[in-house]
PDB file of N, CA and C in Angstrom:
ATOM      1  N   UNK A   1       0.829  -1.195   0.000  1.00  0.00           N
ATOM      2  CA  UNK A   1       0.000   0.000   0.000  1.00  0.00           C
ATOM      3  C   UNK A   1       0.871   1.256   0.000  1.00  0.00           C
ATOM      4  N   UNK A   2       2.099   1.290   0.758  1.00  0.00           N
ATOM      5  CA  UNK A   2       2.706   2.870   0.643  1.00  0.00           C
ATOM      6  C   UNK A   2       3.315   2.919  -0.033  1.00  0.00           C
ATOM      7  N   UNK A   3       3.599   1.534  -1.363  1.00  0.00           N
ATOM      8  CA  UNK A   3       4.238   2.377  -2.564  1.00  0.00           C
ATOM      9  C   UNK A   3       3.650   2.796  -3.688  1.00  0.00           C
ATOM     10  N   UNK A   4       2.173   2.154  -3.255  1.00  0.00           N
ATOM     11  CA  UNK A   4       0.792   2.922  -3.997  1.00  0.00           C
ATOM     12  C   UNK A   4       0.736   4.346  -3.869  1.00  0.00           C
ATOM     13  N   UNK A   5       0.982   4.454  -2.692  1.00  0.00           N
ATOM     14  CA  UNK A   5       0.848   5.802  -2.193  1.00  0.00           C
ATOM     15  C   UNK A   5       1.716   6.663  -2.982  1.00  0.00           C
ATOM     16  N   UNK A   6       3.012   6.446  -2.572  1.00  0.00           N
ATOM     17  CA  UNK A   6       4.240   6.712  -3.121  1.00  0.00           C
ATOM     18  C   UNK A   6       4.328   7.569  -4.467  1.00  0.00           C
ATOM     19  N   UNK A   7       3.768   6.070  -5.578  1.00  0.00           N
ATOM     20  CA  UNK A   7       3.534   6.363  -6.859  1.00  0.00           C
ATOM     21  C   UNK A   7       2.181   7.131  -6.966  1.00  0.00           C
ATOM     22  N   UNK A   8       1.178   7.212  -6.499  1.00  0.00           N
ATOM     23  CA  UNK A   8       0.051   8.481  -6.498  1.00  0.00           C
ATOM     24  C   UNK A   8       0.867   9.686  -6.703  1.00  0.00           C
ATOM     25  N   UNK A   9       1.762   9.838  -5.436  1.00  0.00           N
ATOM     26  CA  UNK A   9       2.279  11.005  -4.759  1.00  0.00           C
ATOM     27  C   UNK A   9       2.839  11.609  -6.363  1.00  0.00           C
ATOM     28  N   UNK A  10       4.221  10.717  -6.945  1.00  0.00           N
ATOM     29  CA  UNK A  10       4.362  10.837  -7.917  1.00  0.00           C
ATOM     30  C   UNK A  10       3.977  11.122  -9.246  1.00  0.00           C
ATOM     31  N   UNK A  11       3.164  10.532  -9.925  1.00  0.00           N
ATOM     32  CA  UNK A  11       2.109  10.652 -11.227  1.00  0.00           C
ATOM     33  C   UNK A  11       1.309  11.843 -10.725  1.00  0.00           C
ATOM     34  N   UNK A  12       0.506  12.263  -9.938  1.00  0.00           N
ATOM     35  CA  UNK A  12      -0.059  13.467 -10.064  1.00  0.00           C
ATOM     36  C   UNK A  12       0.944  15.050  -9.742  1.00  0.00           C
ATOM     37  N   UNK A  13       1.903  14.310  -8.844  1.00  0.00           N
ATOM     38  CA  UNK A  13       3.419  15.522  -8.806  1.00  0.00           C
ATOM     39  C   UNK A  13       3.925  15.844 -10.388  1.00  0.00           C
ATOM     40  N   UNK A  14       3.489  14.732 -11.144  1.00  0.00           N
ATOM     41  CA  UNK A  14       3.963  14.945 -12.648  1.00  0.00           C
ATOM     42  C   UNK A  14       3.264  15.637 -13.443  1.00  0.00           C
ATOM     43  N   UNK A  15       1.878  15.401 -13.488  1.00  0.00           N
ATOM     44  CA  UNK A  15       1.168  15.814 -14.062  1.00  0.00           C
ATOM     45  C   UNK A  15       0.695  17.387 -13.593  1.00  0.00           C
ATOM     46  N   UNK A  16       0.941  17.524 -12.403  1.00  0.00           N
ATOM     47  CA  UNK A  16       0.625  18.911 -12.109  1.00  0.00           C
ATOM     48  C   UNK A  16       2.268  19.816 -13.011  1.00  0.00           C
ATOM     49  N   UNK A  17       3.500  19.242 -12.718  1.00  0.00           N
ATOM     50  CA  UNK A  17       4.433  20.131 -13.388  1.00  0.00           C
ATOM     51  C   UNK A  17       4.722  19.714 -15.059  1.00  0.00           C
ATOM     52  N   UNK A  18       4.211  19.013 -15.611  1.00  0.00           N
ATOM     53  CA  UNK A  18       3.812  19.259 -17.171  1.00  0.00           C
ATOM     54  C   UNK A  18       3.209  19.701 -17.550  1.00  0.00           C
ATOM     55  N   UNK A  19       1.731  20.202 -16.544  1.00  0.00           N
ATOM     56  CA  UNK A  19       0.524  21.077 -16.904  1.00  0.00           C
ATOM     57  C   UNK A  19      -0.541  20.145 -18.003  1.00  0.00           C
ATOM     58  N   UNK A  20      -0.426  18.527 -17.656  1.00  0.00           N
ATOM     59  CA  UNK A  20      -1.089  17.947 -18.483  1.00  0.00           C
ATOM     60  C   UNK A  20      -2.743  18.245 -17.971  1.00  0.00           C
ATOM     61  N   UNK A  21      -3.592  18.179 -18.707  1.00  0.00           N
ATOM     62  CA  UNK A  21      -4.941  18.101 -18.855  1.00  0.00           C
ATOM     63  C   UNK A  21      -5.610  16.823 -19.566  1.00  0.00           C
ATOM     64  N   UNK A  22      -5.736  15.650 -18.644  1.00  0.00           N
ATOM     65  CA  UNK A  22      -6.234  15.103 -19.204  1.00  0.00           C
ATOM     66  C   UNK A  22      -8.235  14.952 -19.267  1.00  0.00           C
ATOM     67  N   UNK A  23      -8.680  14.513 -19.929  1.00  0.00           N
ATOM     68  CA  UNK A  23     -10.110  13.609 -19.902  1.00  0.00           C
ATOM     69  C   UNK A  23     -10.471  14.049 -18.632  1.00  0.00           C
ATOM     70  N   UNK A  24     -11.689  14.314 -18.242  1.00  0.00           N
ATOM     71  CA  UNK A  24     -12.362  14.035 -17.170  1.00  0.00           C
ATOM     72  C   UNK A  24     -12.866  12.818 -16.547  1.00  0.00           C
ATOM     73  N   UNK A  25     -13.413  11.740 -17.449  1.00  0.00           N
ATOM     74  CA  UNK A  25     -13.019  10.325 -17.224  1.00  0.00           C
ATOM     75  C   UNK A  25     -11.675  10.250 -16.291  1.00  0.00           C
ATOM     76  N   UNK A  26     -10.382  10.161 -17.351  1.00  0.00           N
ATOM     77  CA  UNK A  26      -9.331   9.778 -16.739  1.00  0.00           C
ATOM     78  C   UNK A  26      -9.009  10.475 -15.863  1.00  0.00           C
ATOM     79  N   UNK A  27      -9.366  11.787 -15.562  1.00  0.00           N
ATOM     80  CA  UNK A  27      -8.643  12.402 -14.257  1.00  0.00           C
ATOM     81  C   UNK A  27      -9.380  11.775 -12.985  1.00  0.00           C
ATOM     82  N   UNK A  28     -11.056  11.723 -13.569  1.00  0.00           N
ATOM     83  CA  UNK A  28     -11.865  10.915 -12.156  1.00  0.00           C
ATOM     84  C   UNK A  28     -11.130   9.655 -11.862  1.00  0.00           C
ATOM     85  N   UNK A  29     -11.061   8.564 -12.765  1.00  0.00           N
ATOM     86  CA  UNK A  29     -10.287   7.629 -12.806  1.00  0.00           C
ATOM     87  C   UNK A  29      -8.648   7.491 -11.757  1.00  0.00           C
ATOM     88  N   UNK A  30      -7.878   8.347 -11.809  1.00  0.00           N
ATOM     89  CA  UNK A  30      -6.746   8.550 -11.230  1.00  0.00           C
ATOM     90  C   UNK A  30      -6.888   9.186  -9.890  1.00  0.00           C
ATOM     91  N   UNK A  31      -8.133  10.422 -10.034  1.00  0.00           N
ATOM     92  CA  UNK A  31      -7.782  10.112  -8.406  1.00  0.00           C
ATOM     93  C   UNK A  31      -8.498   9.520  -7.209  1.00  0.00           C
ATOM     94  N   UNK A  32      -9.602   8.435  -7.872  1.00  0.00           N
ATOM     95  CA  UNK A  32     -10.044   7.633  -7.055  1.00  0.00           C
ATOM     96  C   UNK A  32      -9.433   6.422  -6.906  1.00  0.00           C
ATOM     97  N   UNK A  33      -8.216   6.148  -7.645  1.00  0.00           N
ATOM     98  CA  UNK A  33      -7.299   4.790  -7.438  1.00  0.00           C
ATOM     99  C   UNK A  33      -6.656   5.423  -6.335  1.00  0.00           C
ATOM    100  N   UNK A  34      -5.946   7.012  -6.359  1.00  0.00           N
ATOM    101  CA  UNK A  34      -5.361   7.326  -5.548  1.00  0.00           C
ATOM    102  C   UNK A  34      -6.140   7.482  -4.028  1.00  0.00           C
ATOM    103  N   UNK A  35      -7.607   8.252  -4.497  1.00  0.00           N
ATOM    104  CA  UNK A  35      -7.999   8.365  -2.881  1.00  0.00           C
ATOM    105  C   UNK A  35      -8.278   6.520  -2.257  1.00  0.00           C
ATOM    106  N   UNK A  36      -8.138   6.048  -3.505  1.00  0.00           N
ATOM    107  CA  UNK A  36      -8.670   4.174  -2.610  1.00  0.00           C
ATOM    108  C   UNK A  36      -7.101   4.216  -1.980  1.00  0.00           C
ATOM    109  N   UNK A  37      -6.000   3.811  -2.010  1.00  0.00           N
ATOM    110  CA  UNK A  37      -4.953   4.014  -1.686  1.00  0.00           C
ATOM    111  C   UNK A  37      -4.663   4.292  -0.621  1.00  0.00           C
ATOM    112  N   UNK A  38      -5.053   5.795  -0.402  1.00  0.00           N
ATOM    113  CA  UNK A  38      -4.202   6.818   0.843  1.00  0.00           C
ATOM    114  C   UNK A  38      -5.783   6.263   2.099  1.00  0.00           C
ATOM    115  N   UNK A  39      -6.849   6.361   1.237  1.00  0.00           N
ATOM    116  CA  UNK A  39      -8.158   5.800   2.227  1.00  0.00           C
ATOM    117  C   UNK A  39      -7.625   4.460   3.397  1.00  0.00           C
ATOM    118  N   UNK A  40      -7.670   3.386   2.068  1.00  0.00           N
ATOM    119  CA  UNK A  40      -7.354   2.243   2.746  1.00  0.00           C
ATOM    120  C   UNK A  40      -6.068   2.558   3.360  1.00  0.00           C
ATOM    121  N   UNK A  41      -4.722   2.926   3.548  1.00  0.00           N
ATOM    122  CA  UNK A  41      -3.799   2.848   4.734  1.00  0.00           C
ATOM    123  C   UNK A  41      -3.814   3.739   5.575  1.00  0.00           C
ATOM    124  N   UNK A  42      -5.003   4.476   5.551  1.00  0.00           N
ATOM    125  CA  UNK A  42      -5.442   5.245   6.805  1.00  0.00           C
ATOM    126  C   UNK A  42      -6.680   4.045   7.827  1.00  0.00           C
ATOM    127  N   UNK A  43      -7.333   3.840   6.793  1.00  0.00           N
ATOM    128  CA  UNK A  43      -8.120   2.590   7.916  1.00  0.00           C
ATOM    129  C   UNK A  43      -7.878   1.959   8.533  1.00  0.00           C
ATOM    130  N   UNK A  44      -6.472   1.022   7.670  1.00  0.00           N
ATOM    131  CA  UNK A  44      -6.094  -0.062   7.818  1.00  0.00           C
ATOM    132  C   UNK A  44      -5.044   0.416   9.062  1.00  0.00           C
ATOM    133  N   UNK A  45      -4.395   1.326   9.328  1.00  0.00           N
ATOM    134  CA  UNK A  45      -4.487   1.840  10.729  1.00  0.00           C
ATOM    135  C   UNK A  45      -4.737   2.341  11.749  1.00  0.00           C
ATOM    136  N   UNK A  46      -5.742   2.285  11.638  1.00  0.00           N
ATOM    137  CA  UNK A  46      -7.386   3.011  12.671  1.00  0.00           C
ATOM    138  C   UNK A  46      -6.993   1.937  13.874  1.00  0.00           C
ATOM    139  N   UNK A  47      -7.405   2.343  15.014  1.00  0.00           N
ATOM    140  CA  UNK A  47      -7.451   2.063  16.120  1.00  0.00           C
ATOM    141  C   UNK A  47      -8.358   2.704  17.267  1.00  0.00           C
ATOM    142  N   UNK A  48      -9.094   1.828  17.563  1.00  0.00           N
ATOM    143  CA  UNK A  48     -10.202   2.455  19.052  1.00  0.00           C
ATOM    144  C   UNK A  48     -11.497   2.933  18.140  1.00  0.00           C
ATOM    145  N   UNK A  49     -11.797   3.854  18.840  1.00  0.00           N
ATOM    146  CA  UNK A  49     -13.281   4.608  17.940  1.00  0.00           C
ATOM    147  C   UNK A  49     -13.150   5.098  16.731  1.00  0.00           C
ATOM    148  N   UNK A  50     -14.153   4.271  15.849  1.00  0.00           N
ATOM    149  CA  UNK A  50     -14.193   4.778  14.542  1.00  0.00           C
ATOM    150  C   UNK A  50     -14.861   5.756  14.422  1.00  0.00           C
ATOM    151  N   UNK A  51     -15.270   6.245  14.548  1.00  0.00           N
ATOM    152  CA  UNK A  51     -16.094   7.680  14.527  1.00  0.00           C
ATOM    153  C   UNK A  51     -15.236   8.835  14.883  1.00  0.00           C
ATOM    154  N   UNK A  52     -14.972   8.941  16.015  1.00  0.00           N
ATOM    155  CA  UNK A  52     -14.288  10.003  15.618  1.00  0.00           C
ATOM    156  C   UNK A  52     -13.209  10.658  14.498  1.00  0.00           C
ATOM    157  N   UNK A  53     -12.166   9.656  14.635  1.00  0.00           N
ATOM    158  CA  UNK A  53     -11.405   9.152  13.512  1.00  0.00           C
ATOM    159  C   UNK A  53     -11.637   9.498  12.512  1.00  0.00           C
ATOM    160  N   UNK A  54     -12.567   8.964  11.652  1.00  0.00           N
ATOM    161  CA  UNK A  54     -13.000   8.954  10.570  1.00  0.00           C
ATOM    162  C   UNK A  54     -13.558  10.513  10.573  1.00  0.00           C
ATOM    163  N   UNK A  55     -14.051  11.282  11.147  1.00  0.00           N
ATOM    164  CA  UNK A  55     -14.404  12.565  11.124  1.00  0.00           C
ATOM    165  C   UNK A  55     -13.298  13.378  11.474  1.00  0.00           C
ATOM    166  N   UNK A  56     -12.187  13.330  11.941  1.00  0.00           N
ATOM    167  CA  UNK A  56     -11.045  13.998  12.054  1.00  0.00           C
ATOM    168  C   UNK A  56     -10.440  14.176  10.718  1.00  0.00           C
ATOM    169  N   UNK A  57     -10.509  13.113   9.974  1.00  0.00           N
ATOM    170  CA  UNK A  57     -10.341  12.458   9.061  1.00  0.00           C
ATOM    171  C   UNK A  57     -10.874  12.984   7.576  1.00  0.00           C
ATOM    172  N   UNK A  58     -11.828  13.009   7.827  1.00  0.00           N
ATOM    173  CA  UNK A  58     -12.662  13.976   6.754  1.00  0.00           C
ATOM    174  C   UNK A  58     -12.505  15.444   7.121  1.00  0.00           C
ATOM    175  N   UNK A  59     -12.554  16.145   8.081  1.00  0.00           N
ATOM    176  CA  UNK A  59     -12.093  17.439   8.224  1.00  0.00           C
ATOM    177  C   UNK A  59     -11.227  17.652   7.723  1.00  0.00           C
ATOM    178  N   UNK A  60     -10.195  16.988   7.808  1.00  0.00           N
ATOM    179  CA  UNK A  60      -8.797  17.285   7.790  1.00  0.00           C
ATOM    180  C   UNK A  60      -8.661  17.307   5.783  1.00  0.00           C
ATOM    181  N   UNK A  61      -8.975  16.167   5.736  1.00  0.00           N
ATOM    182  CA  UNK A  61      -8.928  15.814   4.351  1.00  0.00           C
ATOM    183  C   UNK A  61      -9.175  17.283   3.469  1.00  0.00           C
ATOM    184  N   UNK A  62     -10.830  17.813   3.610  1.00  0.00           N
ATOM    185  CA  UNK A  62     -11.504  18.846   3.514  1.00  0.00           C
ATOM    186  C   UNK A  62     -10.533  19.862   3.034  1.00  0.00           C
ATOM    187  N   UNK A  63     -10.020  20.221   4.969  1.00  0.00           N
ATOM    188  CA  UNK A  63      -9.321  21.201   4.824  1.00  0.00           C
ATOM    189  C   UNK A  63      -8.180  21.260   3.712  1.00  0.00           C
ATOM    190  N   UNK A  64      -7.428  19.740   3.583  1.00  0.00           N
ATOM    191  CA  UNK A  64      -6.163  20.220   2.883  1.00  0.00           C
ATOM    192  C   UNK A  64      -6.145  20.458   1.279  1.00  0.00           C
ATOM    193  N   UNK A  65      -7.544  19.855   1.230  1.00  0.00           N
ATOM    194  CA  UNK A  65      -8.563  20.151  -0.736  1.00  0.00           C
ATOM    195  C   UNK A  65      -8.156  21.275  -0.385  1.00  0.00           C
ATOM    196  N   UNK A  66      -9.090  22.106   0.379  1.00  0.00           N
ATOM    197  CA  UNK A  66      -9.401  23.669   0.250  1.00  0.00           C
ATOM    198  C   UNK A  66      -8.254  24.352  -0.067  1.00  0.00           C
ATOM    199  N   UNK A  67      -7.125  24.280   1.002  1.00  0.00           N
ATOM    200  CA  UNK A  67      -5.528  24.738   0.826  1.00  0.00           C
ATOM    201  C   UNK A  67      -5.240  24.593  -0.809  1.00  0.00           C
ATOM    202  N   UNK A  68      -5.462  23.473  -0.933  1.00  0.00           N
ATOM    203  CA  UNK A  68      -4.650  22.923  -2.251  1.00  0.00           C
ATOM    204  C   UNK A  68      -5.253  23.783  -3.688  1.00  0.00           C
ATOM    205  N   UNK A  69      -7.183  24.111  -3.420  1.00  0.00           N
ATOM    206  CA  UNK A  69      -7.667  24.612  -4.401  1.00  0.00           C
ATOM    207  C   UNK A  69      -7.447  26.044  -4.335  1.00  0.00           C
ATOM    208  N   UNK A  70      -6.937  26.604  -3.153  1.00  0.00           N
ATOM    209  CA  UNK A  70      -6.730  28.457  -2.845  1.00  0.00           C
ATOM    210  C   UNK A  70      -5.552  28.623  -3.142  1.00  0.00           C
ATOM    211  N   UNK A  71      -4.516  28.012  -3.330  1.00  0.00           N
ATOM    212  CA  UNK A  71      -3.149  27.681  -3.686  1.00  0.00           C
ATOM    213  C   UNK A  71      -2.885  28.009  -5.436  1.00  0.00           C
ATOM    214  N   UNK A  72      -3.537  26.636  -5.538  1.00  0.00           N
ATOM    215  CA  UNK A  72      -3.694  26.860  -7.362  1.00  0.00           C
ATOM    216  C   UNK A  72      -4.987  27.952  -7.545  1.00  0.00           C
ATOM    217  N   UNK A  73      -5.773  28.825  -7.485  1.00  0.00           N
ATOM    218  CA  UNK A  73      -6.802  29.858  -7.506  1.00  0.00           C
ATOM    219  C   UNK A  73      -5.593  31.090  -7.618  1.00  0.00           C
ATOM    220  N   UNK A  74      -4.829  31.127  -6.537  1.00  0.00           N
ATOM    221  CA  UNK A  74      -3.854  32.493  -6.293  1.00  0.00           C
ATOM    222  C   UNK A  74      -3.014  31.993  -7.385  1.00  0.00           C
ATOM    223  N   UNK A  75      -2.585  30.949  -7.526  1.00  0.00           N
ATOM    224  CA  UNK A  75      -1.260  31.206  -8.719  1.00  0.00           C
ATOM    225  C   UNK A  75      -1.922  31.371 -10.150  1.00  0.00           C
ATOM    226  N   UNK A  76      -3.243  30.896 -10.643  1.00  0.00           N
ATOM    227  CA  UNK A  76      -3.516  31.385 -11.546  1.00  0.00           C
ATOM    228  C   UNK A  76      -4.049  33.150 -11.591  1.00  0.00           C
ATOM    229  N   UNK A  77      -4.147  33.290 -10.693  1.00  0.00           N
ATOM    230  CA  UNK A  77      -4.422  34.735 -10.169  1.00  0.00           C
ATOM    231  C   UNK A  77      -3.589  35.878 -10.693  1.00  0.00           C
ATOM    232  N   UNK A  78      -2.656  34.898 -10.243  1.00  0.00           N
ATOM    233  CA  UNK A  78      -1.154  36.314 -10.281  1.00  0.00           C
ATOM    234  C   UNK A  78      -0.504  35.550 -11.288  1.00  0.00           C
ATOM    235  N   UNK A  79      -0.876  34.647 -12.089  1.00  0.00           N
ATOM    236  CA  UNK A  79      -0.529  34.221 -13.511  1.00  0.00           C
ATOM    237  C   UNK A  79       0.691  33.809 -13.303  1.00  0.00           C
ATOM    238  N   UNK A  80       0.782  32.770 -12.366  1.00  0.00           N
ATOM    239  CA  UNK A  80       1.845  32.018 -11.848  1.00  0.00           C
ATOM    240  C   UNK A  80       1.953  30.516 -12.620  1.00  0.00           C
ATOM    241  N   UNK A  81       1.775  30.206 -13.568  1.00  0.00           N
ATOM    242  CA  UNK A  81       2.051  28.634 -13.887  1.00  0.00           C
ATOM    243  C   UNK A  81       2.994  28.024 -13.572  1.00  0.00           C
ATOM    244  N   UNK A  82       4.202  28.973 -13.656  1.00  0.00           N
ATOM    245  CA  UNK A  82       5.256  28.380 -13.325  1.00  0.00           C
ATOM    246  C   UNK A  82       5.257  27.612 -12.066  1.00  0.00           C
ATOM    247  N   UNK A  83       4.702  28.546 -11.338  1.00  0.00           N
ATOM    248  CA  UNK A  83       4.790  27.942  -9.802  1.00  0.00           C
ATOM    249  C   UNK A  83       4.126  27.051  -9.726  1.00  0.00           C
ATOM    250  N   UNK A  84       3.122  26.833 -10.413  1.00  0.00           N
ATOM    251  CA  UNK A  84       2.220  25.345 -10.181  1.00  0.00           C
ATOM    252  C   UNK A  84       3.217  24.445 -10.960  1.00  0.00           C
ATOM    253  N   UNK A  85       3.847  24.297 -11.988  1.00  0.00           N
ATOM    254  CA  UNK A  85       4.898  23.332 -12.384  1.00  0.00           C
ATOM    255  C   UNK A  85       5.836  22.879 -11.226  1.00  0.00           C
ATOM    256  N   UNK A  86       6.415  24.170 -11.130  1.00  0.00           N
ATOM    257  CA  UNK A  86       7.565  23.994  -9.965  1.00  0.00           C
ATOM    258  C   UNK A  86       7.291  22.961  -8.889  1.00  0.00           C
ATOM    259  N   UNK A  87       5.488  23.961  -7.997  1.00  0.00           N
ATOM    260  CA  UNK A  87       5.322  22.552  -7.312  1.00  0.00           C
ATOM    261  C   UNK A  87       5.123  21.545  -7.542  1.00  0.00           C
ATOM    262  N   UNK A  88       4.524  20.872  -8.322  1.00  0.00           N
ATOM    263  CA  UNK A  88       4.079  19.573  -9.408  1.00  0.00           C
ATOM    264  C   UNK A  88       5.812  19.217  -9.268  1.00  0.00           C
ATOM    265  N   UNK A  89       6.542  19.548  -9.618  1.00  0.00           N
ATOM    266  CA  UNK A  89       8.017  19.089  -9.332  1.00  0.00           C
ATOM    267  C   UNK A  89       8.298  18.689  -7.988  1.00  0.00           C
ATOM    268  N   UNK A  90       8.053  19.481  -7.430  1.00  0.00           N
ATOM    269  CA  UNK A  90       8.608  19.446  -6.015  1.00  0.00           C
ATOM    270  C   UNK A  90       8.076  17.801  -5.106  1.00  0.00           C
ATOM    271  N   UNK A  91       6.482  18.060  -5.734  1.00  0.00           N
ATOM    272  CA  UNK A  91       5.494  16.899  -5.178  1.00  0.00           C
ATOM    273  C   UNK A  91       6.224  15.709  -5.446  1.00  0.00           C
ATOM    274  N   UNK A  92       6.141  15.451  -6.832  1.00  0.00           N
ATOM    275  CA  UNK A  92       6.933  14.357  -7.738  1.00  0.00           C
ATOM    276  C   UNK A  92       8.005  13.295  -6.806  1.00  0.00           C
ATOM    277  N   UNK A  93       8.915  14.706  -6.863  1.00  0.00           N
ATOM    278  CA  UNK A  93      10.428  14.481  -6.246  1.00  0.00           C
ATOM    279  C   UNK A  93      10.477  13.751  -4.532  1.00  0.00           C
ATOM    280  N   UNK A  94       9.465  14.691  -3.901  1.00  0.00           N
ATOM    281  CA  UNK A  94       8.934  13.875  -2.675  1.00  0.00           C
ATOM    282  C   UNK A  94       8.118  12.643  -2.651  1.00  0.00           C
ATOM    283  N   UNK A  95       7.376  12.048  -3.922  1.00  0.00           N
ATOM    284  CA  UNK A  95       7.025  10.857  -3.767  1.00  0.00           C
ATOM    285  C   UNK A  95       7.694   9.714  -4.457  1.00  0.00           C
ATOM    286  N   UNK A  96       9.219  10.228  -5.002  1.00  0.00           N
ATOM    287  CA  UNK A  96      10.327   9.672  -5.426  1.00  0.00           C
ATOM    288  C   UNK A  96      11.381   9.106  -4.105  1.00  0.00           C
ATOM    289  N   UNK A  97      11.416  10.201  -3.505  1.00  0.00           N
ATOM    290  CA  UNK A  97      12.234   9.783  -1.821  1.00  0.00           C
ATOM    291  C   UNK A  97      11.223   8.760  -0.749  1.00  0.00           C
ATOM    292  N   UNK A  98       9.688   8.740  -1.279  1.00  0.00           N
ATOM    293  CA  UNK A  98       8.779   8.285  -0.777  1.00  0.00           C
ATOM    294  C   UNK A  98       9.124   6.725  -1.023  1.00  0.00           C
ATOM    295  N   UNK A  99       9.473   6.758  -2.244  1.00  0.00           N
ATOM    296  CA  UNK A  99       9.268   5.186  -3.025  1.00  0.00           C
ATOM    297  C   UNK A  99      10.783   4.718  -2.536  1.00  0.00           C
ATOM    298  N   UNK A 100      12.058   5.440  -2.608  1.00  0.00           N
ATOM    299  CA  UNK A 100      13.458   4.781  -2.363  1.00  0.00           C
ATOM    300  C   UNK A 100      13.361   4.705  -0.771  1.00  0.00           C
ATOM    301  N   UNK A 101      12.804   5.363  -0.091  1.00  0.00           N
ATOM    302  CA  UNK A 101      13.245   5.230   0.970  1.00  0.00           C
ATOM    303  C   UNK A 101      12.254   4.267   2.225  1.00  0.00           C
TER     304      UNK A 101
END
């Protein structure tokens, strides 16, 4: 499972710094392999009450969409692509140290 993760981390770190656009199909497609992924090795280490958990869980999640969509909103804003490549690099590269290490 965490080199599922790993490689998620990766392929969409890529695709954000090539600026690919794919299909709406395929983008739904990719990131529900990915959210099955990061889902299941969060469950699969759950412990004690599921409820709360799981709602910490979804907050959190929530929140870090939101970050992620106000992030890319401001860089197209201030007509930053670059910077969305850059990070798309950056992501990549961290789910490269993800996978060797």
């Amino acid at each position: 499972v965490e080199g599922g993760i790993a490689a998620s981390v990766v392929v969409l770190g890529l695709m954000l710094a090539v600026a690919t656009t794919p299909r709406l199909g395929w983008s739904c497609l990719i990131v529900a392999l990915c959210a099955l992924l990061h889902g299941y090795a969060h469950v699969s280490e759950a412990s004690g009450a599921m409820l709360p958990y799981a709602g910490g869980m979804l907050l959190t999640t929530a929140l870090l969409h939101a970050a992620g969509v106000a992030v890319a909103l401001g860089a197209v804003k201030l007509r930053a692509p670059q910077a969305l490549r850059l990070a798309g690099a950056g992501i990549a590269c961290a789910g490269v140290v993800l996978l060797v290490v």
